[in-house]
N, C-alpha and C. Protein backbone atom coordinates (compact mmCIF):
# COMPACT_ATOMS: atom_id res chain seq x y z
N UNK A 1 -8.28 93.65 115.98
CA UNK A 1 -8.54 93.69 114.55
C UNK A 1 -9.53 92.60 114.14
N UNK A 2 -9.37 91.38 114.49
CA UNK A 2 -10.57 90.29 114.28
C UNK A 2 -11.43 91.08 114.47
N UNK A 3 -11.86 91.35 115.68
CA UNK A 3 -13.20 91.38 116.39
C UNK A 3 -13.66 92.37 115.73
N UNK A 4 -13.04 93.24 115.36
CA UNK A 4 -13.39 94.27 114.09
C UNK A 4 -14.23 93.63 113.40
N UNK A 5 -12.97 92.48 112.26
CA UNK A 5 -13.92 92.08 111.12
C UNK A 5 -15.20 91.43 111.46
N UNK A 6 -14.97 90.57 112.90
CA UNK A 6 -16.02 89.56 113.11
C UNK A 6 -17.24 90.69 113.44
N UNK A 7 -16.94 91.70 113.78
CA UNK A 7 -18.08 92.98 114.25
C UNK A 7 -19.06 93.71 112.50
N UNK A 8 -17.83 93.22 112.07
CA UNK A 8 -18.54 94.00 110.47
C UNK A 8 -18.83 93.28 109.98
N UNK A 9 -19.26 91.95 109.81
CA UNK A 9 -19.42 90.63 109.17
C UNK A 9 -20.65 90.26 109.73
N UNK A 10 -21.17 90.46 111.09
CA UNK A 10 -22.35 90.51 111.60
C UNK A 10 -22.88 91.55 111.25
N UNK A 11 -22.61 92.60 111.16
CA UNK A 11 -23.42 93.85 110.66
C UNK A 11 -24.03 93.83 109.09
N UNK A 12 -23.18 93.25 108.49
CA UNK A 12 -23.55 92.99 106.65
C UNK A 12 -24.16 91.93 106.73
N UNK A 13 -24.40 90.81 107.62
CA UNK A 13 -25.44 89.60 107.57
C UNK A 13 -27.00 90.14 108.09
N UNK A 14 -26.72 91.06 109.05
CA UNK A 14 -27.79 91.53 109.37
C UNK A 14 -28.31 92.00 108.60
N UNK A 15 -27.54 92.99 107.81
CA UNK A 15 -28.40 94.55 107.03
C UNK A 15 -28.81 93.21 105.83
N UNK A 16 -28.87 92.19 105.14
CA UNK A 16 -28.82 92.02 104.49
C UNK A 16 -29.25 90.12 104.60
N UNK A 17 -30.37 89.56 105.61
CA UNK A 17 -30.12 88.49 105.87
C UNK A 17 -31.28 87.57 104.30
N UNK A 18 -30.33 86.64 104.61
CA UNK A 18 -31.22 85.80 103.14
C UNK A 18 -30.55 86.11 101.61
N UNK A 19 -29.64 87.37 101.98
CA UNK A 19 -28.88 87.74 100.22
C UNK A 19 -27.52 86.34 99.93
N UNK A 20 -27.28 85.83 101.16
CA UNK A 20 -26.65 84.46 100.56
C UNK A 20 -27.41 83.61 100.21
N UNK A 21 -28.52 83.40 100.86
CA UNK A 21 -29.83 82.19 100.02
C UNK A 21 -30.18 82.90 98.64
N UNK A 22 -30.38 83.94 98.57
CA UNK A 22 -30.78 84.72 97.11
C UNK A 22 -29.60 84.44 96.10
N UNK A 23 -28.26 84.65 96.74
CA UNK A 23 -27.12 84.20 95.68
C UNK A 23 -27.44 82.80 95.08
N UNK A 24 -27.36 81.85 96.37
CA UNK A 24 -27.31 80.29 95.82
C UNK A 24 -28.29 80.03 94.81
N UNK A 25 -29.49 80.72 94.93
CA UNK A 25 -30.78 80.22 94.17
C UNK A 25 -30.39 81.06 92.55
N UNK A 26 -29.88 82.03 92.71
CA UNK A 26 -29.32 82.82 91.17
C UNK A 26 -28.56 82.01 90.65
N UNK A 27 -27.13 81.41 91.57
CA UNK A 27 -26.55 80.48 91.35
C UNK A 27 -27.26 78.99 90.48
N UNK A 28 -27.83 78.17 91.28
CA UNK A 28 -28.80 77.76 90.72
C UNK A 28 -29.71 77.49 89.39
N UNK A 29 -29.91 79.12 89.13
CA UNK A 29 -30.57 79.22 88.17
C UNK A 29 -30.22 79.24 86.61
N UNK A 30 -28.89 79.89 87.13
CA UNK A 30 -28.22 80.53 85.89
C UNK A 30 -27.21 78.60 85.64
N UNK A 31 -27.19 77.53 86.77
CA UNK A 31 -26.66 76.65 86.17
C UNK A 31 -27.76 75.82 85.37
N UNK A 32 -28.86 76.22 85.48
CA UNK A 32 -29.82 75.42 84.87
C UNK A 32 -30.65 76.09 83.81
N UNK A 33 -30.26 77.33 83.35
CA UNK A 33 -30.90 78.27 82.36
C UNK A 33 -31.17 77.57 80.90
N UNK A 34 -30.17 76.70 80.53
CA UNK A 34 -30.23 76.12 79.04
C UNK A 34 -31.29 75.04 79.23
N UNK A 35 -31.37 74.47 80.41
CA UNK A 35 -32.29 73.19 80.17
C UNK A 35 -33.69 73.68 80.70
N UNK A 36 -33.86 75.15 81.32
CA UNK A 36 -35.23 75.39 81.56
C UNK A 36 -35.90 76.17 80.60
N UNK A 37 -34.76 76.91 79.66
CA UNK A 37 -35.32 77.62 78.48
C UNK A 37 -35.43 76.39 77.43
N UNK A 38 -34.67 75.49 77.26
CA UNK A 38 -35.15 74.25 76.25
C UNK A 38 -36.65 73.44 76.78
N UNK A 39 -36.67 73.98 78.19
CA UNK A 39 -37.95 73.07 78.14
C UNK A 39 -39.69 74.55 78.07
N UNK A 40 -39.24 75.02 77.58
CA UNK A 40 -40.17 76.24 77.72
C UNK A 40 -40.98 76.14 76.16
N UNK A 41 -42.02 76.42 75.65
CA UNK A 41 -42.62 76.52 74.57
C UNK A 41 -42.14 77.62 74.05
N UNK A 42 -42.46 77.61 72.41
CA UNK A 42 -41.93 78.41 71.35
C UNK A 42 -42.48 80.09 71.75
N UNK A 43 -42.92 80.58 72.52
CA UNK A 43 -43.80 81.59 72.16
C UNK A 43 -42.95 82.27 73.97
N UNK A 44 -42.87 81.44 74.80
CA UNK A 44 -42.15 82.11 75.95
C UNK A 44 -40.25 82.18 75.62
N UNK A 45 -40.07 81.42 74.79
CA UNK A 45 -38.78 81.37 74.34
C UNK A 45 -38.89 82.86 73.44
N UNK A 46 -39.55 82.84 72.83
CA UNK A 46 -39.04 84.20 71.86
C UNK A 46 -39.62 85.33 73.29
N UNK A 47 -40.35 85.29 73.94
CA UNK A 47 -40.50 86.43 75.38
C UNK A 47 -38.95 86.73 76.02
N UNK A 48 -38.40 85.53 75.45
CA UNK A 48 -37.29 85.66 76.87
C UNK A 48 -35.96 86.41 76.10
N UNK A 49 -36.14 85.88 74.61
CA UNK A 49 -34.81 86.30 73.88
C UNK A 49 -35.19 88.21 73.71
N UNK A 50 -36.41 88.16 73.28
CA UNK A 50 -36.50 89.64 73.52
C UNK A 50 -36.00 90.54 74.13
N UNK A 51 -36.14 89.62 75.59
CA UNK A 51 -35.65 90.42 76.79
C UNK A 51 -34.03 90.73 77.39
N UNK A 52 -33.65 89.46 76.40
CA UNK A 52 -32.27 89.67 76.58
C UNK A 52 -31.54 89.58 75.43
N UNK A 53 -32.01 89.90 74.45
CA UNK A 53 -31.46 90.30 72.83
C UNK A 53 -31.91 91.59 72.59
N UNK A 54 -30.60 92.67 72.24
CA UNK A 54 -31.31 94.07 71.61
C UNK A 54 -31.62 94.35 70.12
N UNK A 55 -30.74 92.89 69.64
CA UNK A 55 -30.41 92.99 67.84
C UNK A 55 -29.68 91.62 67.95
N UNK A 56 -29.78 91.50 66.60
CA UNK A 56 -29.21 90.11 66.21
C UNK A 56 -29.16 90.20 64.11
N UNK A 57 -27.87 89.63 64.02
CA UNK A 57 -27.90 89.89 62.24
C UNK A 57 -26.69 88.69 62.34
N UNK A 58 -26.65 88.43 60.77
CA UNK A 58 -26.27 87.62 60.09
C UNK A 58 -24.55 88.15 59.35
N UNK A 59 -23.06 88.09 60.26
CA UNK A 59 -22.31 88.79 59.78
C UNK A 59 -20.80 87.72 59.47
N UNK A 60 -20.70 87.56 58.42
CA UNK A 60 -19.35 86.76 58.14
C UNK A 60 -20.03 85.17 58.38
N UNK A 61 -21.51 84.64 57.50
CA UNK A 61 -21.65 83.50 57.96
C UNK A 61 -22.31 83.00 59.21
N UNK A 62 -22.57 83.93 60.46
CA UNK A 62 -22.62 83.40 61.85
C UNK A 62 -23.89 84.85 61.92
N UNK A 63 -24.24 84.16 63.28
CA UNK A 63 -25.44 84.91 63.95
C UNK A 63 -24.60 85.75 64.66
N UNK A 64 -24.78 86.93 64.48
CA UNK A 64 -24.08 88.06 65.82
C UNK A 64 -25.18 88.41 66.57
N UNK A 65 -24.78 88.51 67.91
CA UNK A 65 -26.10 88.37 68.78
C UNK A 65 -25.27 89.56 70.01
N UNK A 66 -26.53 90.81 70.16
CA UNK A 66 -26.03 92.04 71.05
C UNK A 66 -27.20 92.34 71.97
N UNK A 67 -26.16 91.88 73.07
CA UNK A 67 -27.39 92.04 74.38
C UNK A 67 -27.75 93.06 74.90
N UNK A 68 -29.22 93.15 75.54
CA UNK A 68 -28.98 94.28 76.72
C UNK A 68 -28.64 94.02 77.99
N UNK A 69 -28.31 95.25 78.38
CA UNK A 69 -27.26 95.04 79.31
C UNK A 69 -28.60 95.15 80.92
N UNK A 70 -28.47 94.25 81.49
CA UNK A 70 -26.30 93.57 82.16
C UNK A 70 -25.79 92.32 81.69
N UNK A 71 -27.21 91.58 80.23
CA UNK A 71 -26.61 90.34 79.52
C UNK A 71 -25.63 90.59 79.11
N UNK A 72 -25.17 91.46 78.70
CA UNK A 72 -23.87 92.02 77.49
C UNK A 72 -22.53 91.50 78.59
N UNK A 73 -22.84 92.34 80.29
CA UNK A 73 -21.78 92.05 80.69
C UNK A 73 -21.38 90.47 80.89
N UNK A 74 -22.71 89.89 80.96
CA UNK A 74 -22.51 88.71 81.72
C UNK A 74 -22.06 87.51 80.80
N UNK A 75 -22.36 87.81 79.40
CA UNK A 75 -21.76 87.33 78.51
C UNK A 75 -20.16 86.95 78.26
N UNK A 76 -20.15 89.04 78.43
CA UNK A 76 -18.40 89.02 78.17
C UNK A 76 -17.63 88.50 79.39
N UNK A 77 -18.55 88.82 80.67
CA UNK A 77 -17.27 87.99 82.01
C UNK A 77 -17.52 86.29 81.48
N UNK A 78 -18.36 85.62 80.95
CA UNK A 78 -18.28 83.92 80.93
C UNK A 78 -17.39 84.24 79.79
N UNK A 79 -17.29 84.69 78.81
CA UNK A 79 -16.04 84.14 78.13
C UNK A 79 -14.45 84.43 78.55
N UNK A 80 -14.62 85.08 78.86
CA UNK A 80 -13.52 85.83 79.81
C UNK A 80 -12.67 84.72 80.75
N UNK A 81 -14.20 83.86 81.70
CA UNK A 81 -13.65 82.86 82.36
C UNK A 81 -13.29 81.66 81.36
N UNK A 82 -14.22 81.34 80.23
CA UNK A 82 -13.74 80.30 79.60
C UNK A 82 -12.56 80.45 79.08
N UNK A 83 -12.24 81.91 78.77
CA UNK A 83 -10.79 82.00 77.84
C UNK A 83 -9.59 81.61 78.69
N UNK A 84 -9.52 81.97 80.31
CA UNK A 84 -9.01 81.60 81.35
C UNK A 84 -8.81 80.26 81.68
N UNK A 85 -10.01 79.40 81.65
CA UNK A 85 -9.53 77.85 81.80
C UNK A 85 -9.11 76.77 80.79
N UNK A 86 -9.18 77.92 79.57
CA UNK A 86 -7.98 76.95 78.54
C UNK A 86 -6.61 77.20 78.44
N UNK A 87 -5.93 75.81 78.45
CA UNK A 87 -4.50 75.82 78.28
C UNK A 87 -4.22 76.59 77.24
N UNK A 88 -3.12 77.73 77.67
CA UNK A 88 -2.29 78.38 76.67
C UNK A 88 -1.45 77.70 76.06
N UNK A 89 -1.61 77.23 74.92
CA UNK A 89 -0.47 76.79 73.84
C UNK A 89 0.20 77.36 73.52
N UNK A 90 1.53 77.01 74.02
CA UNK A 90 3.31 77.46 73.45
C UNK A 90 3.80 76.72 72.70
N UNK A 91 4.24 77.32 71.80
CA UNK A 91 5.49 75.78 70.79
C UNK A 91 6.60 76.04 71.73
N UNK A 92 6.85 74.80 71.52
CA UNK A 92 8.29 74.79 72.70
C UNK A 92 9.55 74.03 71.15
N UNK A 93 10.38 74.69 71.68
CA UNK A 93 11.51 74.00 71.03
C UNK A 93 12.69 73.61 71.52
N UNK A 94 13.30 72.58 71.23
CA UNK A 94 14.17 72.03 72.08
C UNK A 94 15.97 73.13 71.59
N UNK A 95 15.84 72.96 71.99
CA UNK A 95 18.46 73.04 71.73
C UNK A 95 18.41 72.79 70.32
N UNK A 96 18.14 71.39 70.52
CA UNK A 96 18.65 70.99 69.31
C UNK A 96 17.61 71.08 68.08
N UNK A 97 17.06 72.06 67.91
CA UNK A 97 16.17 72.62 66.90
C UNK A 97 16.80 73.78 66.57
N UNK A 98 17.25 74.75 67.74
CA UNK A 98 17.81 75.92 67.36
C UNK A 98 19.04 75.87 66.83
N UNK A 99 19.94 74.64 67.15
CA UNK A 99 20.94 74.35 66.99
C UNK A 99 21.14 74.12 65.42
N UNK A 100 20.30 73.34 64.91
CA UNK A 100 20.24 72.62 63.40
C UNK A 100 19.75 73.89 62.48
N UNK A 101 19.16 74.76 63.27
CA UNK A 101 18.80 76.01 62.35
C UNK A 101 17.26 75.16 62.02
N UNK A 102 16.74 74.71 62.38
CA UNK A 102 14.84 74.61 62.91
C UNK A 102 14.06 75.60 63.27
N UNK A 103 15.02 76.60 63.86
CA UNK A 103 14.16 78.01 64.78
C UNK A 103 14.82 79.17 63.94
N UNK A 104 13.65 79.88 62.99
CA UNK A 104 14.36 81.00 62.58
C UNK A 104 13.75 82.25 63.41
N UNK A 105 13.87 83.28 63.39
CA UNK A 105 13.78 84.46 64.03
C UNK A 105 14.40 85.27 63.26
N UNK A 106 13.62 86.51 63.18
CA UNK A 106 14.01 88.46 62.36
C UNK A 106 14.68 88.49 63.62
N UNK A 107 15.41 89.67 63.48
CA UNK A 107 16.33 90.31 63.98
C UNK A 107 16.17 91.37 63.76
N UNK A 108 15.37 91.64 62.96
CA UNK A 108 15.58 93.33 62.09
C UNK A 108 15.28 94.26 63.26
């Protein structure tokens, strides 16, 4: 069974050599996207939002901003992860909260 995987693991490096250097450098890129588009002039900055803005309006106060896709996805998986690495806040209550009548709760 190894020698299997180790047999198919050479076969996908082959069909495909340099797509882990191509990852790292995407990698790379996308960690340095805010500070290479801040350093870009006014006129390639609006080239770039074009390209990855389909619409944008003014709704409840705030900029709503709708990508094309595969920005749209890549958007919704980073918040997705950010929503993931924040602590979930629980109220916790002790005994003696429920005890004193501190903790109400329906029943209905």
């Amino acid at each position: 069974m190894i020698c299997r995987i180790m047999v198919d693991i050479a076969k996908h490096q082959a069909a495909m050599p340099g797509s882990v250097d191509e990852g790292a450098r995407l990698g790379e890129l996308a960690r340095r996207a805010a500070e290479l588009f801040d350093a870009q002039p006014a006129a390639e900055k609006r080239k770039l939002l074009d390209y990855v803005v389909s619409e944008c309006r003014w709704k409840g106060g705030e900029l709503e901003l709708i990508y094309r896709q595969p920005f749209g996805m890549m958007v919704s998986a980073g918040a997705m992860q950010q929503a993931a690495r924040k602590p979930v806040q629980r109220d916790v209550v002790s005994n003696a909260q429920r005890a004193s009548g501190g903790l109400r709760t329906n029943t209905a």
